[in-house]
N, C-alpha and C. Protein backbone atom coordinates (compact mmCIF):
# COMPACT_ATOMS: atom_id res chain seq x y z
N UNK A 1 -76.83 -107.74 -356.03
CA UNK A 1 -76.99 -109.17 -355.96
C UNK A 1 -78.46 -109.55 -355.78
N UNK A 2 -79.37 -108.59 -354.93
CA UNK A 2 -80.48 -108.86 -354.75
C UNK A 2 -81.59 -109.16 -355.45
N UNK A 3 -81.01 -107.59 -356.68
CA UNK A 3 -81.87 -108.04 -357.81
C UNK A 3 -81.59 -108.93 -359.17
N UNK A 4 -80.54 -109.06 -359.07
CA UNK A 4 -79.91 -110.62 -359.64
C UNK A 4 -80.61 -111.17 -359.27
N UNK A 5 -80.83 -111.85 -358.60
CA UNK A 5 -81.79 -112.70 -357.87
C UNK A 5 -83.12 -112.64 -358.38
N UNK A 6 -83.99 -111.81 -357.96
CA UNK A 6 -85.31 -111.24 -358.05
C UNK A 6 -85.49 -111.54 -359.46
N UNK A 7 -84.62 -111.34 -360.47
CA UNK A 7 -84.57 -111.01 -361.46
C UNK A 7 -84.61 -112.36 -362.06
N UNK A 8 -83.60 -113.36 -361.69
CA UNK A 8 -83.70 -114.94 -362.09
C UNK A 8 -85.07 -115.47 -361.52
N UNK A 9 -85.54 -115.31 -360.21
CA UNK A 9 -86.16 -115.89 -360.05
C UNK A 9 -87.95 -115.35 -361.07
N UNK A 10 -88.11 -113.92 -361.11
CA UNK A 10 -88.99 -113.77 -362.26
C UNK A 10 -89.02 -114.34 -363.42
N UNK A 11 -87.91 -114.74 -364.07
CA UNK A 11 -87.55 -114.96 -365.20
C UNK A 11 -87.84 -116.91 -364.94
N UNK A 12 -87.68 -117.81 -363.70
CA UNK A 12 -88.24 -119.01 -363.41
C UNK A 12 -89.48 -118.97 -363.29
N UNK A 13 -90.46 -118.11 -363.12
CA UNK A 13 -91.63 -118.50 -363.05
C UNK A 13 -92.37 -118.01 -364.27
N UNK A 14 -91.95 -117.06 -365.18
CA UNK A 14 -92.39 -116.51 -366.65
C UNK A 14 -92.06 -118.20 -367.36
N UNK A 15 -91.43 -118.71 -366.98
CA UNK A 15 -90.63 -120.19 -367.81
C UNK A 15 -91.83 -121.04 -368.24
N UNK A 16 -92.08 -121.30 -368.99
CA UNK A 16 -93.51 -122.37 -369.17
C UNK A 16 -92.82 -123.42 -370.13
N UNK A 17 -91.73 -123.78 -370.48
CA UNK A 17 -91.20 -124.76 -371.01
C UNK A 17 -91.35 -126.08 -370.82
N UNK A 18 -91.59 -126.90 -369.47
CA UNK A 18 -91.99 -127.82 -368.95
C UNK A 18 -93.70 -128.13 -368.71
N UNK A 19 -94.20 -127.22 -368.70
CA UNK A 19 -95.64 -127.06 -368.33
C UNK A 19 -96.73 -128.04 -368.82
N UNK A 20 -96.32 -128.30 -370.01
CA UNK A 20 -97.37 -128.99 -370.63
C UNK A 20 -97.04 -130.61 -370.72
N UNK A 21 -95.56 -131.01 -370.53
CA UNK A 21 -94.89 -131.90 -369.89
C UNK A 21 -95.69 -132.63 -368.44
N UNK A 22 -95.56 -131.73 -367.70
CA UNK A 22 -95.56 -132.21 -366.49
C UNK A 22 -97.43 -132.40 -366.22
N UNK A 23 -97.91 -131.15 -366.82
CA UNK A 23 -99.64 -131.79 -367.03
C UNK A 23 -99.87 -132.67 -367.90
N UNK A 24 -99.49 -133.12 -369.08
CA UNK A 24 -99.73 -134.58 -369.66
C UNK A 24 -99.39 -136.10 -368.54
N UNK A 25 -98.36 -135.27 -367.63
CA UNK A 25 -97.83 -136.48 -366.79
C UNK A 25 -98.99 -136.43 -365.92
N UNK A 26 -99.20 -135.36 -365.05
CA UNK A 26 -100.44 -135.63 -364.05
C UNK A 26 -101.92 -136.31 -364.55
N UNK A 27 -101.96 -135.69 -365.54
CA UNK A 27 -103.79 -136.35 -366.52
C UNK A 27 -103.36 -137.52 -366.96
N UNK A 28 -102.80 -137.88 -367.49
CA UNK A 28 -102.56 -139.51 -368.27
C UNK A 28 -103.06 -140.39 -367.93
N UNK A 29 -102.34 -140.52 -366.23
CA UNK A 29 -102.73 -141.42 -365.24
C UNK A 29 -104.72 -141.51 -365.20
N UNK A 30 -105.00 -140.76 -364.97
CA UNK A 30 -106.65 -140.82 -364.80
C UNK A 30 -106.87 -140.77 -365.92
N UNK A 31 -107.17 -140.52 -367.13
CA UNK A 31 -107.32 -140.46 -368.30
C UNK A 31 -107.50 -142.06 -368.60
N UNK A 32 -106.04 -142.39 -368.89
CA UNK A 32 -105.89 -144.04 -368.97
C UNK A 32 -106.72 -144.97 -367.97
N UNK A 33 -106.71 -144.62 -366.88
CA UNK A 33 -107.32 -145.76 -365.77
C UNK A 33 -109.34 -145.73 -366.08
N UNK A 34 -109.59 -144.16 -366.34
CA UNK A 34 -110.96 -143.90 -367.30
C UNK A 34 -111.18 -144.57 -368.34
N UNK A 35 -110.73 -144.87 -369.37
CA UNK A 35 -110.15 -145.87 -370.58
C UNK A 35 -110.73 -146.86 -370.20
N UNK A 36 -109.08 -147.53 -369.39
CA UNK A 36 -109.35 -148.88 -369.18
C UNK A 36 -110.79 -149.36 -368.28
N UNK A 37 -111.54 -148.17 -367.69
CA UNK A 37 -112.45 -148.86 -366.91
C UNK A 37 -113.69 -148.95 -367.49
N UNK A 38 -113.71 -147.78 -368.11
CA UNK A 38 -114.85 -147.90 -369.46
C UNK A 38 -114.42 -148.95 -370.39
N UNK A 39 -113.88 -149.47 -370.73
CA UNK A 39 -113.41 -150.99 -371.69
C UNK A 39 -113.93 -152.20 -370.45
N UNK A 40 -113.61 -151.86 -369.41
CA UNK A 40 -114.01 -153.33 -368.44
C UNK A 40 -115.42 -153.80 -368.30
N UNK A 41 -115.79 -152.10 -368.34
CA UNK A 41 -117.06 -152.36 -367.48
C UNK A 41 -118.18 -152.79 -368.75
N UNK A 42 -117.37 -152.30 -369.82
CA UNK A 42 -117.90 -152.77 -371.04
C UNK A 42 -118.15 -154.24 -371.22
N UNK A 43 -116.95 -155.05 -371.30
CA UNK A 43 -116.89 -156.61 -371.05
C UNK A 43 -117.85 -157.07 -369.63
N UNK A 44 -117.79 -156.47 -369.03
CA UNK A 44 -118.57 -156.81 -367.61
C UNK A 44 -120.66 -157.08 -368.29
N UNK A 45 -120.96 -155.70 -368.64
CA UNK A 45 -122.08 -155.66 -369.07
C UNK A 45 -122.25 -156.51 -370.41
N UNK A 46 -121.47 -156.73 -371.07
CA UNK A 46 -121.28 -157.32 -372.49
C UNK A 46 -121.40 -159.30 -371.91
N UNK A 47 -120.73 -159.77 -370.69
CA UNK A 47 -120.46 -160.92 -370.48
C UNK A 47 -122.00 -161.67 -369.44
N UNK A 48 -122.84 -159.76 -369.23
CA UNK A 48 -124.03 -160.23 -368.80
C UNK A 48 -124.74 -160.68 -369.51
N UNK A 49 -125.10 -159.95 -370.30
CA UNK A 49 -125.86 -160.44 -371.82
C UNK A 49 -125.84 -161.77 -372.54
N UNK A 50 -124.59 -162.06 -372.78
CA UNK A 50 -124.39 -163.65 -372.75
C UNK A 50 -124.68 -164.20 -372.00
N UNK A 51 -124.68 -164.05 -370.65
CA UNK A 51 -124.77 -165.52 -369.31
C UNK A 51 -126.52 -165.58 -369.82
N UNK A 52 -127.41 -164.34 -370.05
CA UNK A 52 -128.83 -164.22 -370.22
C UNK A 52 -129.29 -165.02 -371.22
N UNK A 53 -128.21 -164.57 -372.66
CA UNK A 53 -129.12 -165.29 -373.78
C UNK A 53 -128.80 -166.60 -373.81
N UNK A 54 -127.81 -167.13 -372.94
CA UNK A 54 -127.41 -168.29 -372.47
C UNK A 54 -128.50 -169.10 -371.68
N UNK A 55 -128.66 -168.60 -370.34
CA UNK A 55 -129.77 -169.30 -369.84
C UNK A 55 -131.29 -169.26 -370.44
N UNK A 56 -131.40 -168.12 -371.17
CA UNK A 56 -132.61 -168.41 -371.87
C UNK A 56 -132.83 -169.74 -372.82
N UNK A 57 -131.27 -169.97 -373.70
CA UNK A 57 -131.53 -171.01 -374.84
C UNK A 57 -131.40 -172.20 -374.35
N UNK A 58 -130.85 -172.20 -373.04
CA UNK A 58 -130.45 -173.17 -372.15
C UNK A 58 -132.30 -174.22 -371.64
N UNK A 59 -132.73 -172.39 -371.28
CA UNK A 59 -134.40 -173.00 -370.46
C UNK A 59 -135.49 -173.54 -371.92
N UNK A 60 -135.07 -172.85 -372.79
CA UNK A 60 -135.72 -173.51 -374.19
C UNK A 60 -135.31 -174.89 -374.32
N UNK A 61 -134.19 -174.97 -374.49
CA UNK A 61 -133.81 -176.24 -375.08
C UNK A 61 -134.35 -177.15 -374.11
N UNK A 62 -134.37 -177.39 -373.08
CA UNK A 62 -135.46 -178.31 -371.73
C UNK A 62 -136.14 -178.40 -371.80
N UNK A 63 -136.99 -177.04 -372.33
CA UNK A 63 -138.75 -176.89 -372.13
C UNK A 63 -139.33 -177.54 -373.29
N UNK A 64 -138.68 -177.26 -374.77
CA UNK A 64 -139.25 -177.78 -375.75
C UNK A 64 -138.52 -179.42 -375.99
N UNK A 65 -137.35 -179.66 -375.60
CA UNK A 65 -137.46 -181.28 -375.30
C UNK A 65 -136.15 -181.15 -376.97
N UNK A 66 -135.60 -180.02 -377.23
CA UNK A 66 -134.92 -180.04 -377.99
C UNK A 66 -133.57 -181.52 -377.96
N UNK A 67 -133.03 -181.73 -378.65
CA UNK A 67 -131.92 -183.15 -378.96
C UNK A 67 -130.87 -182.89 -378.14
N UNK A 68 -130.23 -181.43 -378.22
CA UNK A 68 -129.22 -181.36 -377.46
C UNK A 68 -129.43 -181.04 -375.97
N UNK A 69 -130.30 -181.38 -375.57
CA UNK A 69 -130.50 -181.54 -374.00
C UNK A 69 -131.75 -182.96 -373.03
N UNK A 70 -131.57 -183.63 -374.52
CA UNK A 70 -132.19 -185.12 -374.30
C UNK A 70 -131.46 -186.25 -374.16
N UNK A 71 -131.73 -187.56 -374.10
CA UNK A 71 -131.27 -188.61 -374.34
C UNK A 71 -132.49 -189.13 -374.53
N UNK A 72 -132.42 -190.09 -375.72
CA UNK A 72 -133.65 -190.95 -375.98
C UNK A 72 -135.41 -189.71 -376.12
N UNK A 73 -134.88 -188.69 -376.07
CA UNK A 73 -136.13 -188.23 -375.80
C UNK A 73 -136.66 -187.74 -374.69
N UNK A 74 -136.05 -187.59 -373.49
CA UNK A 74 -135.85 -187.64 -372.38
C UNK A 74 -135.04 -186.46 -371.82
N UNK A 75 -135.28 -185.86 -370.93
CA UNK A 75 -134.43 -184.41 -370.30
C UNK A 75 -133.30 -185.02 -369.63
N UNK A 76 -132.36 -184.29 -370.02
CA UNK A 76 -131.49 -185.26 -369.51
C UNK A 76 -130.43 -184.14 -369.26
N UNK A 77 -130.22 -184.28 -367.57
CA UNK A 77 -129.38 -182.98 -367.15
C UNK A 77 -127.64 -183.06 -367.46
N UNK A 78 -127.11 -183.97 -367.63
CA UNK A 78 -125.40 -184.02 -368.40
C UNK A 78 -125.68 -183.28 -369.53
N UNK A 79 -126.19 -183.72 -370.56
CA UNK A 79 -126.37 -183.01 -371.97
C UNK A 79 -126.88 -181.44 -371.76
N UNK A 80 -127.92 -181.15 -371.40
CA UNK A 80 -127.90 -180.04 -371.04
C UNK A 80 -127.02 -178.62 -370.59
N UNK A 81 -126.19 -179.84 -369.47
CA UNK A 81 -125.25 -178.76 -368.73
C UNK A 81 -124.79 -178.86 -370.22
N UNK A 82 -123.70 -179.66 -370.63
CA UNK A 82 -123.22 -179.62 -371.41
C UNK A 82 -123.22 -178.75 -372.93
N UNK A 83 -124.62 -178.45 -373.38
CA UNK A 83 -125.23 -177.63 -373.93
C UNK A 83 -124.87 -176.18 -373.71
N UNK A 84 -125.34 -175.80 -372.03
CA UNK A 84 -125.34 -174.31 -371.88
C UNK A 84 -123.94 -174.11 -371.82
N UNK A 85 -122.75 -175.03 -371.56
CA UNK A 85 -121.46 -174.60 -371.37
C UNK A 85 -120.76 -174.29 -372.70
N UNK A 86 -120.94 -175.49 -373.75
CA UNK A 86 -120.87 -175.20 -375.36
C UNK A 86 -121.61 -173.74 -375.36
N UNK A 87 -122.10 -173.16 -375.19
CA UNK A 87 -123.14 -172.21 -375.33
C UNK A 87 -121.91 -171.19 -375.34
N UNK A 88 -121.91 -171.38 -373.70
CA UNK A 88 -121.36 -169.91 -373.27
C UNK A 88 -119.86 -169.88 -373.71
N UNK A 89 -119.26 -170.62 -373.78
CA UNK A 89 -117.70 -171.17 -374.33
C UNK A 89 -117.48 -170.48 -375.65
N UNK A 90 -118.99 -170.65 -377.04
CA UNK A 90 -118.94 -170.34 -378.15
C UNK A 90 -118.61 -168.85 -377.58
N UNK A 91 -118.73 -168.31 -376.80
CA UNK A 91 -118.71 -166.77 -376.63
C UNK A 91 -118.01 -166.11 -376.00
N UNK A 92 -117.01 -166.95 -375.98
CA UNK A 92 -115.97 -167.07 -374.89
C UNK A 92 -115.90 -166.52 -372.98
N UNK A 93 -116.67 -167.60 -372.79
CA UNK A 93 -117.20 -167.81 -370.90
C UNK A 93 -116.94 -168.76 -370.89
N UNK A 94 -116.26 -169.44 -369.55
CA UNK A 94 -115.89 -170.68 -369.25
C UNK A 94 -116.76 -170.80 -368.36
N UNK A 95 -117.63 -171.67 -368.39
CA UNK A 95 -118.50 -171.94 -367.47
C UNK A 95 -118.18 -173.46 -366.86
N UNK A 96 -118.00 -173.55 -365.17
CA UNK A 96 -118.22 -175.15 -364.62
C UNK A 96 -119.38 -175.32 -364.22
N UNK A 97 -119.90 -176.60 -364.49
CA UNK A 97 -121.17 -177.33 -364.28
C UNK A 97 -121.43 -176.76 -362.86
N UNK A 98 -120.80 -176.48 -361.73
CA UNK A 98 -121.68 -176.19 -361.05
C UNK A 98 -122.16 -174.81 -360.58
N UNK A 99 -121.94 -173.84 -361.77
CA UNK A 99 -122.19 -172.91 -361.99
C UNK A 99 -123.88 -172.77 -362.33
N UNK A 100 -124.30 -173.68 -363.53
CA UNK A 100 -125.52 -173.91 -364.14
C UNK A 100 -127.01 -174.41 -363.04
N UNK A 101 -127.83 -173.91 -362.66
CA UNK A 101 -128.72 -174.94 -362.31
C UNK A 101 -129.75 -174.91 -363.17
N UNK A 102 -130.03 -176.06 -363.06
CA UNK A 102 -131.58 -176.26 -363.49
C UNK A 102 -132.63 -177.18 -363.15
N UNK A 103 -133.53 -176.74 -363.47
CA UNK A 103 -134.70 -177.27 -362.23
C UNK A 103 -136.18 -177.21 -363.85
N UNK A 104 -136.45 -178.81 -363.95
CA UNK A 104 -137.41 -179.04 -365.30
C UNK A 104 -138.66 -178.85 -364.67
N UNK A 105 -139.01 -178.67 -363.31
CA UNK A 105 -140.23 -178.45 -362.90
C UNK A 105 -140.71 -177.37 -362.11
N UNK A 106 -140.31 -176.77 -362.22
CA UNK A 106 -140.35 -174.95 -361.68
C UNK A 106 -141.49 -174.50 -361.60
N UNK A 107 -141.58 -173.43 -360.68
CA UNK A 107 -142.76 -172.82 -360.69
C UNK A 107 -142.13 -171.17 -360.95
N UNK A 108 -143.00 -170.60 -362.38
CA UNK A 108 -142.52 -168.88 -362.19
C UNK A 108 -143.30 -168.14 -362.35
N UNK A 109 -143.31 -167.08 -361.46
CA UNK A 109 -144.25 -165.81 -361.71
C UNK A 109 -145.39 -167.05 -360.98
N UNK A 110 -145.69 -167.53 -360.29
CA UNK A 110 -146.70 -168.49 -359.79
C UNK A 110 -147.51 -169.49 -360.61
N UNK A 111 -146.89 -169.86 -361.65
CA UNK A 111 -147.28 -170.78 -362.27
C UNK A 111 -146.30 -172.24 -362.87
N UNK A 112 -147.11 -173.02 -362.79
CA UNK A 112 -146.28 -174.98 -362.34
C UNK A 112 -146.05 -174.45 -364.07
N UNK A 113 -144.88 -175.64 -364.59
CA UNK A 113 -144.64 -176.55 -365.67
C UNK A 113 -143.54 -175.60 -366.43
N UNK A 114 -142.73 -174.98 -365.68
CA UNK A 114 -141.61 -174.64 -366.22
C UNK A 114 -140.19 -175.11 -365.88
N UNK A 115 -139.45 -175.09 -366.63
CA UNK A 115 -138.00 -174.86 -366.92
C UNK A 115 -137.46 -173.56 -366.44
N UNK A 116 -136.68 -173.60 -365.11
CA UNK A 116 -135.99 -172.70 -364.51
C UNK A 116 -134.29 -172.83 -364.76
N UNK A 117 -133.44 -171.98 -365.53
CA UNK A 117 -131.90 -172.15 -365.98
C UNK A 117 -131.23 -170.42 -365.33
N UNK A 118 -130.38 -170.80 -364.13
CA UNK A 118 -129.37 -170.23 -363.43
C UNK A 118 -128.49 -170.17 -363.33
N UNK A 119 -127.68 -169.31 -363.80
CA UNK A 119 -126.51 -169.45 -364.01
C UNK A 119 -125.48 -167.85 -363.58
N UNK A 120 -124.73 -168.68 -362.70
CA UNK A 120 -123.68 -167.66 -361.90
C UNK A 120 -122.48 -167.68 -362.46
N UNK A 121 -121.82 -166.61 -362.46
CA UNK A 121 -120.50 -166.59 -362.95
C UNK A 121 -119.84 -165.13 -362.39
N UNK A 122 -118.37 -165.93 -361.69
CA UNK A 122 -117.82 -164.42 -361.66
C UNK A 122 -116.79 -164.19 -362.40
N UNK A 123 -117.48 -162.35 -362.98
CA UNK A 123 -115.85 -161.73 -364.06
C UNK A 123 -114.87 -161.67 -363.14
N UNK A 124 -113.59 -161.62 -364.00
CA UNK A 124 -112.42 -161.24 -363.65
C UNK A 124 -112.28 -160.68 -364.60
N UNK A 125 -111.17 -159.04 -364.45
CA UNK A 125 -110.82 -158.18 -365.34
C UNK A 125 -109.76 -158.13 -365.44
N UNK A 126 -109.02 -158.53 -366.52
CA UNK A 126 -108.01 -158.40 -367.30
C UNK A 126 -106.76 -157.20 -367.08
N UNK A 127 -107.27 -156.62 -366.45
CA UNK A 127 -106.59 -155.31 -365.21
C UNK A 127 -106.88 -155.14 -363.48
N UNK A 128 -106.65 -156.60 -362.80
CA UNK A 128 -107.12 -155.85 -361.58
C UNK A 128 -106.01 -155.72 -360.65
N UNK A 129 -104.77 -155.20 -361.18
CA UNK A 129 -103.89 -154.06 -359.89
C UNK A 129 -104.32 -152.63 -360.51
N UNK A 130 -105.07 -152.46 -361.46
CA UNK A 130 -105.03 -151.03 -362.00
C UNK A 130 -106.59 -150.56 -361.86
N UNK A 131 -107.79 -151.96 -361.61
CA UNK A 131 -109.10 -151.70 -361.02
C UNK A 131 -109.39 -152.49 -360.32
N UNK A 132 -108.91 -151.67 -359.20
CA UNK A 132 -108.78 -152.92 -357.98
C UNK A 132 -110.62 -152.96 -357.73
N UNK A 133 -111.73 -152.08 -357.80
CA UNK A 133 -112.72 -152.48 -357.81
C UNK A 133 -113.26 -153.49 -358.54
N UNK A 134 -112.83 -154.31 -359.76
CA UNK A 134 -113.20 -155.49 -360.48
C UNK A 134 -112.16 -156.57 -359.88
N UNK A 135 -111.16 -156.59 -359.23
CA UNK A 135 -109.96 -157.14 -358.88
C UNK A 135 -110.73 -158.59 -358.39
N UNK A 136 -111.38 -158.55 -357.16
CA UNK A 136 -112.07 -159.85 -356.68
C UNK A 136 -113.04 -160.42 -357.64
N UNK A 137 -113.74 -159.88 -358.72
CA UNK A 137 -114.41 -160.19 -359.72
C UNK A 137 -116.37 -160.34 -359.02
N UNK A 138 -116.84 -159.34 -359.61
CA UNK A 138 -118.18 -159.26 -359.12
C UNK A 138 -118.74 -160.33 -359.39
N UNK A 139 -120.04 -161.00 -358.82
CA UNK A 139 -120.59 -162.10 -359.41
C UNK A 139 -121.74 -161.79 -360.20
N UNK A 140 -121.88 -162.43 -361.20
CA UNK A 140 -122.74 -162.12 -362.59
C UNK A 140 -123.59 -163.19 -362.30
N UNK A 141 -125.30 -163.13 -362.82
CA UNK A 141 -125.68 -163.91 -362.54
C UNK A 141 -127.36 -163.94 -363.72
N UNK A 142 -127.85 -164.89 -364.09
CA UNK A 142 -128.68 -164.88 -365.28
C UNK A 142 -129.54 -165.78 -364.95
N UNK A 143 -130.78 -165.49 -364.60
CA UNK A 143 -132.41 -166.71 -364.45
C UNK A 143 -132.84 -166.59 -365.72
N UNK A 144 -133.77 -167.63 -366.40
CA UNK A 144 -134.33 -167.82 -367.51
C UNK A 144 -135.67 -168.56 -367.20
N UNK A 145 -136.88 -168.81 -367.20
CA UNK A 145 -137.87 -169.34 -367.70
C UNK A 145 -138.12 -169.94 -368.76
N UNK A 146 -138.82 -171.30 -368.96
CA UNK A 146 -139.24 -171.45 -370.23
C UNK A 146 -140.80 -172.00 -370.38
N UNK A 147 -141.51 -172.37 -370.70
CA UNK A 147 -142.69 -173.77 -370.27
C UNK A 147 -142.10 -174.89 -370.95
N UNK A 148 -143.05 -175.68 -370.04
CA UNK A 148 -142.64 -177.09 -370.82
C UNK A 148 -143.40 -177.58 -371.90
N UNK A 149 -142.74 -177.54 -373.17
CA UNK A 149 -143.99 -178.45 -374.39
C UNK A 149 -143.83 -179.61 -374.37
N UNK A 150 -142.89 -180.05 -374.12
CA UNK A 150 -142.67 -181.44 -374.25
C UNK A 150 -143.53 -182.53 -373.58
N UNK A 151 -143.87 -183.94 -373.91
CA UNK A 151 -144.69 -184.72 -373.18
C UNK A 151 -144.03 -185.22 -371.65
């Protein structure tokens, strides 16, 4: 009986039938959550870039006195906001006005007569019970400079 035994139980551990089963089950999990976090962090760095070239066209459009951030000719902070939010929207960012600042008389790098455009935003990821580190949504955030040409 004993080696009945001995004998089944050699013959259970020679068994590799399940093996590659049960390691696809253990790796998947990290595999996938690797995936998805490399895809996030992608959108994360990808949604920086926008908030940037955002506040940059944002601090242009002020500095040079462009139409869509005037009235009459005039800087005019509704249109503006309004501007950088069309902006970031085209790129799909929802931005609220009081996300945006801007400031037409700035001083940067130590010098007067600029256009300063700030703009905060926090991601949220499209997975956060599965990355709970993006879950609260980091805050993103984009300064721009411009000078002023305008009279």
């Amino acid at each position: 009986m004993r080696r009945f035994v001995l004998k089944r139980l050699a013959a259970f551990i020679r068994d590799r039938s399940g093996a590659n089963a049960v390691e696809f089950a253990l790796l998947s999990v990290p595999l996938v959550l690797v995936l998805f976090g490399t895809v996030e962090f992608g959108r994360m760095f990808w949604a920086q870039h926008v908030l940037q070239d955002t506040a940059t066209a944002g601090a242009r459009c002020v500095g040079v006195l462009q139409s869509n951030c005037t009235q009459n000719g005039v800087y005019d902070a509704v249109n503006t906001i309004s501007y950088i939010s069309g902006m970031a929207a085209s790129d799909g960012i929802a931005l609220a006005g009081t996300s945006i600042s801007i400031d037409n008389n700035a001083t940067c790098s130590g010098l007067t007569g600029f256009t300063t455009v700030r703009i905060s935003y926090t991601f949220s990821t499209v997975l956060p019970s599965f990355l709970t580190a993006l879950a609260n949504g980091p805050l993103l955030s984009a300064t721009a400079c411009f000078p002023n040409q305008g009279a």
